[in-house]
Protein backbone atom coordinates (compact mmCIF):
# COMPACT_ATOMS: atom_id res chain seq x y z
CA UNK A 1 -56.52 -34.20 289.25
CA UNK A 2 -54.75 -31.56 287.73
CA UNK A 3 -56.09 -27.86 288.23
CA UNK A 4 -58.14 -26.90 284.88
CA UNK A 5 -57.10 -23.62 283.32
CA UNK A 6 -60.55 -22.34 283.70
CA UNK A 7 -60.57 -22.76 287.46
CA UNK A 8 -56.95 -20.75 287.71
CA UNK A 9 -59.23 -18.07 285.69
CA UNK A 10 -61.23 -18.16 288.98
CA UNK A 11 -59.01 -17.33 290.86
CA UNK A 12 -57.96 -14.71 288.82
CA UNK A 13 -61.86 -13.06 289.19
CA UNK A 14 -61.86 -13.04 293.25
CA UNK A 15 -58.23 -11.28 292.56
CA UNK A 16 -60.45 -8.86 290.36
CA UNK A 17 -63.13 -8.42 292.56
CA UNK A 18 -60.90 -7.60 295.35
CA UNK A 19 -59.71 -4.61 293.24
CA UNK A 20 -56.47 -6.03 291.99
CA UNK A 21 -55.54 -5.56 288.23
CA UNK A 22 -54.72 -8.77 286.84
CA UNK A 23 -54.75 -8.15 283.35
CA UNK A 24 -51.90 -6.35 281.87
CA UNK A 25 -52.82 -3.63 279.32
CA UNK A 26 -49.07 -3.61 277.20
CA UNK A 27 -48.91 -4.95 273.64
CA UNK A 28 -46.79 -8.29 274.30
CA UNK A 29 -44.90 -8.38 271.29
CA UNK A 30 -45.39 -11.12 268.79
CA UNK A 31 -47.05 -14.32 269.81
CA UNK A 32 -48.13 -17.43 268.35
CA UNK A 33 -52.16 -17.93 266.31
CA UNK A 34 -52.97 -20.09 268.78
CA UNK A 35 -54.76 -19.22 272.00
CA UNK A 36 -51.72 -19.79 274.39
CA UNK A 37 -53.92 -21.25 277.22
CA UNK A 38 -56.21 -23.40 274.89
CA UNK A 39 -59.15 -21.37 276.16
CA UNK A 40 -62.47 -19.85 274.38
CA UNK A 41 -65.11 -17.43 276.09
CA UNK A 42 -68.47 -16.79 275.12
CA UNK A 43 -69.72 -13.70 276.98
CA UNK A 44 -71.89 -11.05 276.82
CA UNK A 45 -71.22 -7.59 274.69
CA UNK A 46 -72.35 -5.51 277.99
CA UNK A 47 -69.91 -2.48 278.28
CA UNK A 48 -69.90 -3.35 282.28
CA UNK A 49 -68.17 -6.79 281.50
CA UNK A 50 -64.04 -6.68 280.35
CA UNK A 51 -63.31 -10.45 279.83
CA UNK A 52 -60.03 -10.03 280.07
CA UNK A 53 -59.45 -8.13 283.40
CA UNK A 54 -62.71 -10.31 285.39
CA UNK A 55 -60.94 -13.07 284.42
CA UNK A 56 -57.64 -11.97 284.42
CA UNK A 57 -56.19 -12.67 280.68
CA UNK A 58 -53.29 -11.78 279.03
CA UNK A 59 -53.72 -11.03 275.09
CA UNK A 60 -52.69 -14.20 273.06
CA UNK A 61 -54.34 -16.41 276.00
CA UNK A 62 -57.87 -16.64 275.02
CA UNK A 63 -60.62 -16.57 272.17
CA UNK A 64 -63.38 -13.95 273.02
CA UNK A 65 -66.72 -14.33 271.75
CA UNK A 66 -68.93 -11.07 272.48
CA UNK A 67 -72.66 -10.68 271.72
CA UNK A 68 -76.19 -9.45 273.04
CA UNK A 69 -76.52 -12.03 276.04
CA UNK A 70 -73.53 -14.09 275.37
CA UNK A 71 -76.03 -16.32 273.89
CA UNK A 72 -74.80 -19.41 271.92
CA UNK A 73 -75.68 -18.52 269.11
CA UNK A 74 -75.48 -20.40 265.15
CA UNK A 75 -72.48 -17.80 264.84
CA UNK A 76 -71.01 -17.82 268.02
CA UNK A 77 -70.98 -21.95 267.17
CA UNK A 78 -69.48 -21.45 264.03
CA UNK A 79 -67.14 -19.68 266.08
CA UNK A 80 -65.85 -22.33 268.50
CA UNK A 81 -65.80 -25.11 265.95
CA UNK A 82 -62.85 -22.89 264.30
CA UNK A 83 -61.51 -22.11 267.49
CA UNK A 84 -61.24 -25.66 268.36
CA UNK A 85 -60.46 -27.71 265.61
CA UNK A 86 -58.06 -25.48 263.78
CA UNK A 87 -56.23 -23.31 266.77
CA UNK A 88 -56.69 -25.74 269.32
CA UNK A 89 -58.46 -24.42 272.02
CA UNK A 90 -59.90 -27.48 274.55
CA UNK A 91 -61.70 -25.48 277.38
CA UNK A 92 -65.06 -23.42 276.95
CA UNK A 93 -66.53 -20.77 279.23
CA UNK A 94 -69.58 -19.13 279.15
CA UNK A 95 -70.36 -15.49 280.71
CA UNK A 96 -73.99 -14.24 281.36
CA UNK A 97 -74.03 -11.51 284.13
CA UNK A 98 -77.05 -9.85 286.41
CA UNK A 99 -79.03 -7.13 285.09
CA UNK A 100 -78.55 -8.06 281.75
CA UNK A 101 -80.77 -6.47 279.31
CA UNK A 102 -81.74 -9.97 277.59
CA UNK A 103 -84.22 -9.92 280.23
CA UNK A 104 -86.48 -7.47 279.72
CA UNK A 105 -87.60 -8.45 276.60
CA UNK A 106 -89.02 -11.43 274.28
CA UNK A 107 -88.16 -11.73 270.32
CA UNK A 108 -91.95 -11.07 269.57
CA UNK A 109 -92.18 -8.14 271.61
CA UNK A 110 -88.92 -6.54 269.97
CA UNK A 111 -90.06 -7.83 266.26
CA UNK A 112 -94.02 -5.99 266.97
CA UNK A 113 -92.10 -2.83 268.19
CA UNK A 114 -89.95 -2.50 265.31
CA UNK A 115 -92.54 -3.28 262.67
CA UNK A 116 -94.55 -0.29 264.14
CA UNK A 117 -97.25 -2.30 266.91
CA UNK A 118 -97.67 1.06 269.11
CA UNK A 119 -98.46 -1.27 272.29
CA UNK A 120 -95.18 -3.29 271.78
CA UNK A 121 -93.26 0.06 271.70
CA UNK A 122 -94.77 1.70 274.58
CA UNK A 123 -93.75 -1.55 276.92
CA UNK A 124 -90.26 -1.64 275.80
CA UNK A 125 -90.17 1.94 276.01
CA UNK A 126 -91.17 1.38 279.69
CA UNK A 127 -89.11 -1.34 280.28
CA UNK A 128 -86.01 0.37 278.78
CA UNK A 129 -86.82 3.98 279.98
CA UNK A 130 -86.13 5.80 276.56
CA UNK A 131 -88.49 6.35 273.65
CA UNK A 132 -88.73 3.15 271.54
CA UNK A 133 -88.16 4.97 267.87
CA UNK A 134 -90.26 1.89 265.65
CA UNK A 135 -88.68 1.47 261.74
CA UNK A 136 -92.15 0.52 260.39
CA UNK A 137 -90.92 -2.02 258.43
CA UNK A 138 -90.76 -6.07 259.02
CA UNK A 139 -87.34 -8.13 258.59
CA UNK A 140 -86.74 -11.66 258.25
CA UNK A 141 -83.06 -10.68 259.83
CA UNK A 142 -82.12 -11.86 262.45
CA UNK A 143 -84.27 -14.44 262.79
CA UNK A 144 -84.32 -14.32 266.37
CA UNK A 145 -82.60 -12.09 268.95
CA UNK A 146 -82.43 -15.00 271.34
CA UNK A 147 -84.04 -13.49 274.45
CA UNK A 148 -84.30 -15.11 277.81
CA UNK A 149 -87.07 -17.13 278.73
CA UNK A 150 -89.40 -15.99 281.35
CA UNK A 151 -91.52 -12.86 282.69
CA UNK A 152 -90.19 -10.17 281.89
CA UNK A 153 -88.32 -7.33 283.89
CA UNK A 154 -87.71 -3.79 284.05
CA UNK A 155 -84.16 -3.33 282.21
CA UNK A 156 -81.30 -3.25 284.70
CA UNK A 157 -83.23 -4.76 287.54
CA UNK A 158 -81.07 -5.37 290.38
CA UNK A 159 -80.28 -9.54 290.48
CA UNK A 160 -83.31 -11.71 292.51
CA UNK A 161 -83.76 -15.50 292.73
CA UNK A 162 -85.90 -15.10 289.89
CA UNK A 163 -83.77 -13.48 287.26
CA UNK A 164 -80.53 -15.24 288.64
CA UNK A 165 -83.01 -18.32 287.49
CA UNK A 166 -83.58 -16.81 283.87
CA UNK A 167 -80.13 -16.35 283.43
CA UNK A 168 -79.36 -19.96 284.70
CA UNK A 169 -81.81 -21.40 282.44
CA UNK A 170 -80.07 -19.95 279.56
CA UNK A 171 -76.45 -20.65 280.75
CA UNK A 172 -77.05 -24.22 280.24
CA UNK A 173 -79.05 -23.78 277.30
CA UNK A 174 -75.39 -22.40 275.59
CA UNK A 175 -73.62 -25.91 277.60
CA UNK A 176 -76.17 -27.88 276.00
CA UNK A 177 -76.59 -26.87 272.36
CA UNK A 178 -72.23 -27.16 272.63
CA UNK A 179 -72.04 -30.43 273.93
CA UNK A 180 -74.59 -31.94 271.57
CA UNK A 181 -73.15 -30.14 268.37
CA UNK A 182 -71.96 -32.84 266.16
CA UNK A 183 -68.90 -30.71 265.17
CA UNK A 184 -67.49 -29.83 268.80
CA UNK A 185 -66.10 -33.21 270.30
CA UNK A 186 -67.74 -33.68 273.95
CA UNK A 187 -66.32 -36.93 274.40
CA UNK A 188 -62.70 -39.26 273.82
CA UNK A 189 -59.45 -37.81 272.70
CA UNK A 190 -60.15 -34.31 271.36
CA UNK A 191 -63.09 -33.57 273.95
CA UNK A 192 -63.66 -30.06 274.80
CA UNK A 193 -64.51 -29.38 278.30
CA UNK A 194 -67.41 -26.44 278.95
CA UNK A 195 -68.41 -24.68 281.74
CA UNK A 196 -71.12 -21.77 283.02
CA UNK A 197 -71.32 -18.65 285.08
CA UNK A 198 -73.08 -15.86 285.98
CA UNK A 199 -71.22 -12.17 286.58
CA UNK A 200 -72.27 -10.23 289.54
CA UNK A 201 -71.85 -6.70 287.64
CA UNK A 202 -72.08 -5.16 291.57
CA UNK A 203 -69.80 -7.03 292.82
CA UNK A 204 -67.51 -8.08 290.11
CA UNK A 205 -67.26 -12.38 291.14
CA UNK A 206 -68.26 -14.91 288.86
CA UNK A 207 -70.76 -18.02 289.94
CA UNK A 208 -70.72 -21.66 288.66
CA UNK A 209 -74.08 -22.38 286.69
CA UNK A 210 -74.56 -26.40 287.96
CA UNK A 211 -75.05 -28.45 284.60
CA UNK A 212 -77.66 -30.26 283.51
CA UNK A 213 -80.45 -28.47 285.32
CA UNK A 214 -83.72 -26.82 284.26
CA UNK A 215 -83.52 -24.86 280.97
CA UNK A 216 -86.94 -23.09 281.36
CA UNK A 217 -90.65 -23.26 282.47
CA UNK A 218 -94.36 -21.42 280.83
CA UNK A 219 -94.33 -20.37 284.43
């Protein structure tokens, strides 16, 4: 079988964590709309994470799709259905990374804190090691902020079999709500192909999230 794109971009990331600059910083000159590798990345907007040196992409190569968690979002959907059916990208990755913040927090704790609940800010203002400032106001946007399931941590907790676990959980969460959107093709012709990992911001290597597997537990 022939070698996937995504798995020479694995390649590329021991290259990275090794120390080696794989990603060339120079304005290529022009280049075609369409991602040259057929490739789109979901990751996380953490300012420890560059997509395109830990995985070792040139500009023009790849689609990259940045928010709080590198959650799969309804936008980040919206997203990939343009990147796929009108530029033609075929191969999906997904990038969650240790001591992400997305676990030290639940929507409902964040909502109560903002609207003013003095308890709710005092715990994130523990968890986060700042003063939580509240607004004093409620909002019905966003609608969620799409935290992690499971007890919470203190934020930037170095990685554990537990929070390696939370992050897992919602790694396949993203491969799951992709491969059953009506609008992204999982199977025949067109198919996209979709894959997980987890970033080791210590050590700079990416890990393989196994899919299917458990998405979450009360527990």
């Amino acid at each position: 079988m022939a070698q996937s794109f995504t798995d020479q971009l694995l390649e590329n990331n021991a290259r990275y964590a090794k120390g080696e600059a794989v990603h060339a910083a120079r304005h290529p000159g022009p280049q075609a709309i369409q991602p040259a590798r057929r490739v789109a990345v979901v990751g996380c907007m953490d300012a420890r994470l560059d997509i395109e040196d830990l995985l070792g992409l040139q500009t023009g190569e790849a689609h990259i799709i940045r928010n709080a968690g590198g959650v799969v979002s309804e936008d980040a959907i919206r997203s990939l259905i343009i990147s796929h059916h009108l530029l033609n990208t075929n191969e999906i990755i997904l990038v969650h990374h240790t001591r992400c913040g997305m676990l030290a927090f639940t929507d409902d704790l964040l909502k109560l804190g903002l609207e003013g609940d003095a308890a709710a800010g005092k715990l994130l203002g523990q968890a986060t090691g700042r003063e939580f400032v509240s607004t004093h106001v409620s909002s019905a946007s966003p609608s969620a902020f799409h935290a992690f399931r499971g007890a919470l941590e203190p934020l930037d907790a170095p990685r554990d079999a537990r929070n390696i676990e939370r992050l897992a959980w919602d790694v396949r969460r993203g491969i799951a709500t992709i491969l059953n959107h009506p609008w992204i093709p999982a199977h025949g012709p067109d198919a996209v192909t979709v894959r997980g990992f987890i970033y080791d911001v210590d050590t700079g290597l990416l890990e393989e999230v196994t899919y299917p597997g458990p998405i979450g537990s009360l527990g």
